[in-house]
Every structure is written in C-alpha cells, then in structure tokens.
N, C-alpha and C. Protein backbone atom coordinates (compact mmCIF):
# COMPACT_ATOMS: atom_id res chain seq x y z
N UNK A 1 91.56 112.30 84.97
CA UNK A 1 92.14 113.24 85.91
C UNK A 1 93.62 112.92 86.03
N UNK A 2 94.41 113.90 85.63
CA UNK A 2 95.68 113.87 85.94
C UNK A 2 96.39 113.25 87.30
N UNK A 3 97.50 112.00 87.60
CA UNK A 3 97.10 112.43 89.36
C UNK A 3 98.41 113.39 89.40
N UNK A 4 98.90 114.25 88.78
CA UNK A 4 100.00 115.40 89.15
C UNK A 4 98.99 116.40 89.42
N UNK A 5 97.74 116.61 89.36
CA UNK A 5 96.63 117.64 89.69
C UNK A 5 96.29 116.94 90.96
N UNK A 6 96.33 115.97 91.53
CA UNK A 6 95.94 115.46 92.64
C UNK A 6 97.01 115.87 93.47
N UNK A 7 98.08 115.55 93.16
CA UNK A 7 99.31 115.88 93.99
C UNK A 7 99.83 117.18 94.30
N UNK A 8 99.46 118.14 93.34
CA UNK A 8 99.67 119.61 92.94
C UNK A 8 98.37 119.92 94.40
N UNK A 9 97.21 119.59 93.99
CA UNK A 9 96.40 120.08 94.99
C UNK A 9 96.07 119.41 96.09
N UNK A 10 96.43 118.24 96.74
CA UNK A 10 97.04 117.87 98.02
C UNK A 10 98.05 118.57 98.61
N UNK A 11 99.27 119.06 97.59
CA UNK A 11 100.21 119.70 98.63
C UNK A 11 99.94 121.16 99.32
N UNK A 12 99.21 121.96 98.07
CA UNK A 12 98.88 123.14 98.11
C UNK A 12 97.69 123.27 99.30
N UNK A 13 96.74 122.03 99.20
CA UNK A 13 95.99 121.88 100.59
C UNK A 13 96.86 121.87 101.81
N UNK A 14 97.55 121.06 102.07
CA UNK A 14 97.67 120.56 103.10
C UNK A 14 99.07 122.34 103.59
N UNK A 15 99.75 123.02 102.84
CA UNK A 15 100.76 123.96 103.11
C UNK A 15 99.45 125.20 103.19
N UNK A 16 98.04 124.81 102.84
CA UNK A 16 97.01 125.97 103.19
C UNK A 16 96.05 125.71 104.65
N UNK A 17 96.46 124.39 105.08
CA UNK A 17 95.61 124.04 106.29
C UNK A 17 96.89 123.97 107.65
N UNK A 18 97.86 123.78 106.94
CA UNK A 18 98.95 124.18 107.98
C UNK A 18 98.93 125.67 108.19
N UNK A 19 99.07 126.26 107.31
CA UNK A 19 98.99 128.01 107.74
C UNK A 19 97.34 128.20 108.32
N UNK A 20 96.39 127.87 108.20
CA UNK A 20 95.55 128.22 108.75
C UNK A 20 95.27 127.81 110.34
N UNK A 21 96.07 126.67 110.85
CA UNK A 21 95.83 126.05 112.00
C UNK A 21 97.32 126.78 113.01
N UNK A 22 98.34 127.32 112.40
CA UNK A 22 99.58 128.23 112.72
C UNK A 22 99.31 129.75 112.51
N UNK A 23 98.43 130.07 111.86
CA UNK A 23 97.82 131.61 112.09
C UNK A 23 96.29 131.93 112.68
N UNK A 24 95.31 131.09 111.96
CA UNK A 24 93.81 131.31 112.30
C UNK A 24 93.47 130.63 113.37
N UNK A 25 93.87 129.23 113.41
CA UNK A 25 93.64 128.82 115.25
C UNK A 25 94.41 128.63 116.04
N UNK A 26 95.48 129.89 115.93
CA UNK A 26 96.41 129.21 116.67
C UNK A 26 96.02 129.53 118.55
N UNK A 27 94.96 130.27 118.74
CA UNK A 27 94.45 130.37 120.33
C UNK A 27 93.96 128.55 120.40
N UNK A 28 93.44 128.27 119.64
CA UNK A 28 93.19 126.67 120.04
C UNK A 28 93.72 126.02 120.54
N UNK A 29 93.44 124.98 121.50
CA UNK A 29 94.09 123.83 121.87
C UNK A 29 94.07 122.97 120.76
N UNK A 30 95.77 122.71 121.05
CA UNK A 30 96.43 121.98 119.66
C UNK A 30 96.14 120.06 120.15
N UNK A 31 95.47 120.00 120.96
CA UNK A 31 95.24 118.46 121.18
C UNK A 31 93.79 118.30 120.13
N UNK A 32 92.97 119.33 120.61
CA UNK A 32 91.62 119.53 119.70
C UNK A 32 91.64 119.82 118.14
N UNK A 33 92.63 120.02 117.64
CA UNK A 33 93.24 120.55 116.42
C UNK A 33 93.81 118.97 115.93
N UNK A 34 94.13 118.50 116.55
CA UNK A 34 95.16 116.54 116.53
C UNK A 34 93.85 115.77 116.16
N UNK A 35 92.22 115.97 117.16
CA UNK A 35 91.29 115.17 116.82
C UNK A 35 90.87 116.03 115.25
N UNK A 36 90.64 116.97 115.52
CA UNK A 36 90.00 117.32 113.80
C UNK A 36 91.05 116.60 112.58
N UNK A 37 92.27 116.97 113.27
CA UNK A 37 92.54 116.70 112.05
C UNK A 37 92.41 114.77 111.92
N UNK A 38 92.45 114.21 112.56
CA UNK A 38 92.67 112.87 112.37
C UNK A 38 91.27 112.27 111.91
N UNK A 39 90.46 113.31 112.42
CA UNK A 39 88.93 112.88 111.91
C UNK A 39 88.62 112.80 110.75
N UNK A 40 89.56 114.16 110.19
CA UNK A 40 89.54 114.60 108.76
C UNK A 40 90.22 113.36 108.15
N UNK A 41 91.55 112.63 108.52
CA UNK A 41 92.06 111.89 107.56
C UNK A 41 90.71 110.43 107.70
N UNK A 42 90.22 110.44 108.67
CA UNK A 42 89.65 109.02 108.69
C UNK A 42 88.53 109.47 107.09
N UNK A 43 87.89 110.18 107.44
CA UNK A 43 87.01 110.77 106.29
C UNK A 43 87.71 110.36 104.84
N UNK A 44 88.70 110.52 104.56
CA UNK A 44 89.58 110.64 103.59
C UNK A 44 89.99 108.96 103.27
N UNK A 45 89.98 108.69 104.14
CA UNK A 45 90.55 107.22 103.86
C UNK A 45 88.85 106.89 103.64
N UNK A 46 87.91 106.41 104.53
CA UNK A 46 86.65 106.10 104.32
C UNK A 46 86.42 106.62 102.40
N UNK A 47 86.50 107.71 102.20
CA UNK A 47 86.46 108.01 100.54
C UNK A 47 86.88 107.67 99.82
N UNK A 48 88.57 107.00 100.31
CA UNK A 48 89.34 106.55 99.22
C UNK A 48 88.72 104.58 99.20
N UNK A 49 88.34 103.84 100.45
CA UNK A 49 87.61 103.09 100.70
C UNK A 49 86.61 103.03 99.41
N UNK A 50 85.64 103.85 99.68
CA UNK A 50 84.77 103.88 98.49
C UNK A 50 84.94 103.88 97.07
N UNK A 51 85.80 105.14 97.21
CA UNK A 51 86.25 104.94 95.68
C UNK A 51 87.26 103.92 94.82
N UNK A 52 87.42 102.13 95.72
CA UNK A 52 87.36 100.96 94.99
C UNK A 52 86.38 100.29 94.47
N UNK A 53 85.42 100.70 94.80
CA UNK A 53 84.37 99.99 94.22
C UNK A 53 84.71 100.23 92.57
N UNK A 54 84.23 99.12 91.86
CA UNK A 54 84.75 99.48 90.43
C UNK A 54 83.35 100.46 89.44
N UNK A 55 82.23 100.64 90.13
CA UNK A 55 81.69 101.12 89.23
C UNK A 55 81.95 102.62 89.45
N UNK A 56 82.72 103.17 90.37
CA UNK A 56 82.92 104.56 90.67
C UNK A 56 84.44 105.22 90.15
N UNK A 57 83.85 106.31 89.52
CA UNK A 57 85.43 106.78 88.42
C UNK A 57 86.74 107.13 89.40
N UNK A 58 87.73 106.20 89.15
CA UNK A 58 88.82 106.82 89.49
C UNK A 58 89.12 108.06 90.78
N UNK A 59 88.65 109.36 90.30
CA UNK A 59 88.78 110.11 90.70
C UNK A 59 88.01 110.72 92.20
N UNK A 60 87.17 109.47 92.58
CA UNK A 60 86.53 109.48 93.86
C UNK A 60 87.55 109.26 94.60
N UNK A 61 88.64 108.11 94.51
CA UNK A 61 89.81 107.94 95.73
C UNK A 61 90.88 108.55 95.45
N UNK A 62 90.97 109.66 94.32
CA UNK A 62 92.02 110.03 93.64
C UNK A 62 91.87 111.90 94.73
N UNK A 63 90.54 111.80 95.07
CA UNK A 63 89.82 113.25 95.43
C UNK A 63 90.08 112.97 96.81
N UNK A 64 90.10 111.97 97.57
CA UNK A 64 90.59 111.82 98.68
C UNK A 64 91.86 112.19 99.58
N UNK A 65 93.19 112.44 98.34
CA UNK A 65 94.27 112.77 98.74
C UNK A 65 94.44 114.14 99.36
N UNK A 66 93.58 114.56 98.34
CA UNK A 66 93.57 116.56 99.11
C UNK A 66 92.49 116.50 100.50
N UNK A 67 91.62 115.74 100.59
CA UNK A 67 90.99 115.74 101.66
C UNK A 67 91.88 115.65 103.01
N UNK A 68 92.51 114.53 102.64
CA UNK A 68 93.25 113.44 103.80
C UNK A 68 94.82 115.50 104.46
N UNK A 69 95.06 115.34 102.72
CA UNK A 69 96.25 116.34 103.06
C UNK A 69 96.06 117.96 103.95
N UNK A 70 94.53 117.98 104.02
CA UNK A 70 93.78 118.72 104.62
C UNK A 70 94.15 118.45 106.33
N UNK A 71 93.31 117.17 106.52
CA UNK A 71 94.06 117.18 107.73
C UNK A 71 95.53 117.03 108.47
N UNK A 72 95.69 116.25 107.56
CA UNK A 72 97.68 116.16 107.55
C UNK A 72 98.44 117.75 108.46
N UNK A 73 97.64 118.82 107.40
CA UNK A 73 98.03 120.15 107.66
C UNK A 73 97.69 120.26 109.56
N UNK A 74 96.74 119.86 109.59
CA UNK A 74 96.17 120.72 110.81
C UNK A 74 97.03 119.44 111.61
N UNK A 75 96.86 118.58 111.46
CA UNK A 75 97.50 117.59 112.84
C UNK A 75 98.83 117.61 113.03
N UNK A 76 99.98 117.20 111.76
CA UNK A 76 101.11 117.48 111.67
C UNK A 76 101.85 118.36 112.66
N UNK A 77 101.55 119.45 112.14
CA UNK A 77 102.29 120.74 113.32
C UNK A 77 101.30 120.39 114.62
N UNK A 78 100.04 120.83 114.47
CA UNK A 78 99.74 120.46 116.07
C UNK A 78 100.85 119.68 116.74
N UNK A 79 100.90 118.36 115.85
CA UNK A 79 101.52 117.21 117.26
C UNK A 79 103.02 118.00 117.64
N UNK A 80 103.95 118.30 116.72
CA UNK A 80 105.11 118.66 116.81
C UNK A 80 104.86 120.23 117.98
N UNK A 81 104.00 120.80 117.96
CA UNK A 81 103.86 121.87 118.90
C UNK A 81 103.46 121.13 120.38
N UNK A 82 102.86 120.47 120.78
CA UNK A 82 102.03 119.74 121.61
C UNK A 82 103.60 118.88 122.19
N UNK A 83 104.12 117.92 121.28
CA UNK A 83 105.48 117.36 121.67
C UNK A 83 106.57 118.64 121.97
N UNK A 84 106.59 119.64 121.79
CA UNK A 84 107.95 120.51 122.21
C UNK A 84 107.47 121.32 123.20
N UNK A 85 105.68 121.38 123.79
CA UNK A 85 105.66 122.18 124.77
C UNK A 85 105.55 121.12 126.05
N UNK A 86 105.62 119.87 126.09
CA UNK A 86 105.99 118.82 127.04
C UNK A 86 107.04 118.32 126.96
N UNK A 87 108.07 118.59 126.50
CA UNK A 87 109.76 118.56 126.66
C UNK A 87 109.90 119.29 127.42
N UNK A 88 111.15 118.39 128.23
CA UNK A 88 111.41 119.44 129.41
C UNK A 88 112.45 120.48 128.76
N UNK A 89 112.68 121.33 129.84
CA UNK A 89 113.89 122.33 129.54
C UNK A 89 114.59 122.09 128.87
N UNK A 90 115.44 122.43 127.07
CA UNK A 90 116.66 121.61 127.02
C UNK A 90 116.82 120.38 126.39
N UNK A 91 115.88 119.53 125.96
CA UNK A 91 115.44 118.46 125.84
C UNK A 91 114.51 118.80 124.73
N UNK A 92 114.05 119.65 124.10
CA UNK A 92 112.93 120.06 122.72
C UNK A 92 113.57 119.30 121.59
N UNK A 93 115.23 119.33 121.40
CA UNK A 93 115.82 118.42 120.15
C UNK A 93 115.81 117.17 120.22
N UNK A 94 115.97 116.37 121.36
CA UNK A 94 115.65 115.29 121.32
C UNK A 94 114.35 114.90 121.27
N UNK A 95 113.22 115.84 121.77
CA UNK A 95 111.61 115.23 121.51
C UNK A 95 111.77 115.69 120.39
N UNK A 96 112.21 116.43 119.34
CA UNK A 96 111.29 116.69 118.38
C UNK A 96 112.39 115.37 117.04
N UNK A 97 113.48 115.02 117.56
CA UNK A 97 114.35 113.95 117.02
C UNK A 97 113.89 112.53 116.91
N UNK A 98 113.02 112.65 117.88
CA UNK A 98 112.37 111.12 118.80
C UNK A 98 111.19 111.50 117.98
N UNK A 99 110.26 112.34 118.10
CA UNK A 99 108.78 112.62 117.28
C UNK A 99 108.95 112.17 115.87
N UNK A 100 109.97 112.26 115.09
CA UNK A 100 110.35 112.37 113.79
C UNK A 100 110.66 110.92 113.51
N UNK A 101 111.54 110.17 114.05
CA UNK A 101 111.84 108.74 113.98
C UNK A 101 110.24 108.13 114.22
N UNK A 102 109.92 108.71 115.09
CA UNK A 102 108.45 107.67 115.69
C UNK A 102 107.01 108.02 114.61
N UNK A 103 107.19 109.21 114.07
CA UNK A 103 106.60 109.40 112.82
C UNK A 103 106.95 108.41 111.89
N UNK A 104 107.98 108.72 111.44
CA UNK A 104 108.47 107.85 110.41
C UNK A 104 108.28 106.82 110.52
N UNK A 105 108.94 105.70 111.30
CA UNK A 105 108.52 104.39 111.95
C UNK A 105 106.99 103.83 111.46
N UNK A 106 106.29 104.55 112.11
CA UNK A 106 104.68 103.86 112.38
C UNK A 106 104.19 104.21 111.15
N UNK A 107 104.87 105.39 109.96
CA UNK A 107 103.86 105.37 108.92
C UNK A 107 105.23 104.00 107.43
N UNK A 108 106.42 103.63 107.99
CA UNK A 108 106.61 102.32 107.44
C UNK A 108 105.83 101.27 107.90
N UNK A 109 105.41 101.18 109.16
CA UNK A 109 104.63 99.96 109.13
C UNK A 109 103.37 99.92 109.15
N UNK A 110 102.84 100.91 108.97
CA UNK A 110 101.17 100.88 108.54
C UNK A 110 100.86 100.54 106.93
N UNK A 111 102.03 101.05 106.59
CA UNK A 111 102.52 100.83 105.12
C UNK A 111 102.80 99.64 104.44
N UNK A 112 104.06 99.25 105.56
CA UNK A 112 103.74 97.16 105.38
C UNK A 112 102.90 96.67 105.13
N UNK A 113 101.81 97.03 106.95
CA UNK A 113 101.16 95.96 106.94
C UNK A 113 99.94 96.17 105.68
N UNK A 114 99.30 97.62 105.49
CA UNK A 114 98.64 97.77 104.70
C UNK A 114 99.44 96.94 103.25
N UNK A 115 99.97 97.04 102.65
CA UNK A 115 100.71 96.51 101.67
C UNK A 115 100.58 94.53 101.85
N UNK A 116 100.64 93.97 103.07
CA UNK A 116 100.76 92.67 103.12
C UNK A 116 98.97 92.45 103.24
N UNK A 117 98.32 93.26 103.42
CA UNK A 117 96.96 93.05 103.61
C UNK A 117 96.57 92.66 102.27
N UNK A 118 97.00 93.68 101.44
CA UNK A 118 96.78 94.01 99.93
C UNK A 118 97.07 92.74 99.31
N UNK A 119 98.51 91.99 99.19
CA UNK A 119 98.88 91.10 98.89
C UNK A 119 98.40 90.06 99.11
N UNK A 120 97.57 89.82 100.54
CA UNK A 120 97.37 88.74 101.03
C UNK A 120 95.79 88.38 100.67
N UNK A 121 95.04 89.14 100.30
CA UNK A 121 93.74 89.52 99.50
C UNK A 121 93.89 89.11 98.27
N UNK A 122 95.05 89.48 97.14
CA UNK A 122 94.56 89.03 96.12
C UNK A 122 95.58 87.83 95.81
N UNK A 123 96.40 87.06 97.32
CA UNK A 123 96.77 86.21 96.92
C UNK A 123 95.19 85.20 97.13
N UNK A 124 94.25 85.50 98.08
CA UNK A 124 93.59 84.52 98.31
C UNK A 124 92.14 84.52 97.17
N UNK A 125 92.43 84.97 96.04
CA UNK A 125 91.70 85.15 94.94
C UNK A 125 90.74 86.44 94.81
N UNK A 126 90.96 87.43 95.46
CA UNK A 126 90.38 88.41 96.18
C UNK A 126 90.11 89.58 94.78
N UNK A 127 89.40 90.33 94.36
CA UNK A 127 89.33 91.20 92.99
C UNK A 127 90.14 92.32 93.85
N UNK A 128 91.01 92.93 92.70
CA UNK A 128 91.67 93.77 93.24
C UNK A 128 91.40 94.76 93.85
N UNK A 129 89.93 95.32 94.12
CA UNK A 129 89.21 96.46 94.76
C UNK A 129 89.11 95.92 96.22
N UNK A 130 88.98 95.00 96.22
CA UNK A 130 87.89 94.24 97.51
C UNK A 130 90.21 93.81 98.57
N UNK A 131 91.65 94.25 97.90
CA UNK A 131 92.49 94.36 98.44
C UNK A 131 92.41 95.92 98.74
N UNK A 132 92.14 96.95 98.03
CA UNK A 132 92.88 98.06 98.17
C UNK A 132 91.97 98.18 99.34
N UNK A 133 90.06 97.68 99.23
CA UNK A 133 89.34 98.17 100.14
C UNK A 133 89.56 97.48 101.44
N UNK A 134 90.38 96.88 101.49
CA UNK A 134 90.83 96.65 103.05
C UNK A 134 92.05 96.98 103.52
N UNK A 135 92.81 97.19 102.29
CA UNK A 135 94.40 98.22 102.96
C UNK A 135 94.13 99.34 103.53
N UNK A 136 92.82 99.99 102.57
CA UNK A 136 92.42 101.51 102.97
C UNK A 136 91.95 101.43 104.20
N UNK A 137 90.97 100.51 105.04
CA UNK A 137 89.71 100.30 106.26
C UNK A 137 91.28 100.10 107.23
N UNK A 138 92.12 99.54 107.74
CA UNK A 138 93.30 99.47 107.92
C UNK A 138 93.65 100.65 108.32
N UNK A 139 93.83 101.53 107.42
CA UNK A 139 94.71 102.91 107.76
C UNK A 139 93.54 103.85 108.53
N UNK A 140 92.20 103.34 108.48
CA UNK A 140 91.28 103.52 109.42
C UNK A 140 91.73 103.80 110.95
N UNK A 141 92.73 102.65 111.53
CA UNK A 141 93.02 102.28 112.59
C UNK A 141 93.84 103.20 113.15
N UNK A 142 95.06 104.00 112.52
CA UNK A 142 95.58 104.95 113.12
C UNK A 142 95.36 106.21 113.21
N UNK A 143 93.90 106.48 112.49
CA UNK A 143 93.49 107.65 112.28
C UNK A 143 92.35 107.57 113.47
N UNK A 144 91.77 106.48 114.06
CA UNK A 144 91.32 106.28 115.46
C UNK A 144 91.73 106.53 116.36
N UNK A 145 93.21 106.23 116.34
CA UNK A 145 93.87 105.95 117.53
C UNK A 145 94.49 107.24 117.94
N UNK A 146 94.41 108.27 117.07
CA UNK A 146 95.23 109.70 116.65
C UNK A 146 94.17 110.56 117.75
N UNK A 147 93.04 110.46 116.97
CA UNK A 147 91.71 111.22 117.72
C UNK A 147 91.62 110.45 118.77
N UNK A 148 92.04 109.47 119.26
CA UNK A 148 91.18 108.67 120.83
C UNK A 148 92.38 109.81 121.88
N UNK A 149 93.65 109.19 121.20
CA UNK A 149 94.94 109.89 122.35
C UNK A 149 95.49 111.11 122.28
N UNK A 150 94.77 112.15 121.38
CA UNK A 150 94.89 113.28 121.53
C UNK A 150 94.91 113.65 122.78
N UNK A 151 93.32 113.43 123.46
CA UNK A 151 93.22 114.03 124.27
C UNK A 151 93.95 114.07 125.55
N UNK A 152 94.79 112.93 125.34
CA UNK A 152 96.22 112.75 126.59
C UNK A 152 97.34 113.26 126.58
N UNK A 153 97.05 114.17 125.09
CA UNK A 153 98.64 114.93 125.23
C UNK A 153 98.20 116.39 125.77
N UNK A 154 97.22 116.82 125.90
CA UNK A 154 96.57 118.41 126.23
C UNK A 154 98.62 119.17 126.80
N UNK A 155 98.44 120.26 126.28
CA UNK A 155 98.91 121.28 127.14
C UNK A 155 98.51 121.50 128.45
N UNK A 156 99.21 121.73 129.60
CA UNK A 156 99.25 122.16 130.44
C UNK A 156 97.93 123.65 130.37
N UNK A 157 96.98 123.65 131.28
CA UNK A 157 96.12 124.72 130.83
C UNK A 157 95.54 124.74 129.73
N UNK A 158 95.23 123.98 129.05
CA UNK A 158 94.46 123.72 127.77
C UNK A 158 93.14 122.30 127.85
C-alpha cells in the first residue's frame, strides 16, 4: 500500500467530515460533536495500536490514518466554533490566537513524549512493535481527555 494513498485519503476524509459536521450537523451541539469526534480518534489510535503487532500487514495502522482524520474533521472545527462562541465581545482573535498556540503546543508534546516513550522502549531492549505499541496507547490519553472535557465547554443553551 502506497502511504501517499493513505495520505491522499486521510486528507480527503478528514476535508469530507469537516464539511459534513459544518453543513449536516451543524443544528448539533458542537461539545457532542468534540466527544464523537475524539472517540473516533481513540478508535484510530487503538487500530494503529494493533496494527504493531508484527504478524498483521502494514496496512492495518497505515488504515488508521483516515479513520483518526475522520474525526480530526468533526472535532477540529467543533472546538474552534465552541472557543469563539465563549469569547467575549471583541476578544474572538485572541481566543482563536490562544486556541491555535494551545493546539499546537500540546500536539508538540504529546509528540515528545510519545517519541521519548518510543526511544525509551527500545533503548531498554524492547522489539520495535512492543515501542510504537506504547507511543500509540499514549496518544490514547488525549483522546480521553478530549471526550471527558467536552462536556465543559457546552454552548450556552446547548
């Protein structure tokens, strides 16, 4: 499997689950839209999890990316809608300035630490599946924490 076919159809997912969660649900509450989608990435990581095991082809954690980019779509904008309708008056450029740094931020250091996990696994003689499969269980953690505190950002009336 190509992974430019993985990447081709991760992006094309995730720019088809963004338009569907900005046109088809957009009556939804976008906090409930934050848990699906984060549910969706945990799913995605759990798959890519699996697909270290070495007797399973490649393309089990390779199939995970369009999953994960699935939810990406739906949570992404949620949060950025959810953050600019709790800015006060006047103040939407700096939340959505502040949302963007604090995005960025937390997915360098999930990235680290996932990365020092990795390292630190097959420094301790670890087969290289049995590192990725705990960098991946790892990124578990913010895809928990996405769906737990959704529900504290609700809209006003939602």
């Amino acid at each position: 499997m190509s992974i430019g076919l993985v990447f081709t159809g991760a992006a094309v997912t995730w720019a088809a689950s963004s338009w569907v969660q900005g046109r088809l649900l957009e009556q939804r509450p976008r906090h409930r839209l934050v848990v699906s989608g984060a549910l969706i990435l945990a799913v995605a990581v759990a798959i890519a999890a699996v697909g270290t095991i070495p007797p399973l082809p490649p393309y089990t954690a390779a199939s995970s990316m369009i999953i994960a980019a699935f939810g990406m779509g739906m949570m992404a904008p949620s949060l950025t809608v959810l953050s600019l309708s709790h800015a006060p008056s006047g103040r939407q450029g700096y939340a959505s300035g502040a949302m963007q740094t604090t995005q960025n931020l937390g997915q360098t250091i999930v990235l680290a630490a996932a990365s020092a996990l990795f390292t630190v696994c097959l420094g301790a003689g670890a087969a290289g599946h049995v590192g990725y499969l705990a960098a991946f269980l790892l990124l578990l953690v913010p895809c928990a924490l996405a769906a737990l505190l959704a529900t504290r950002t609700r809209a006003t009336g939602t």
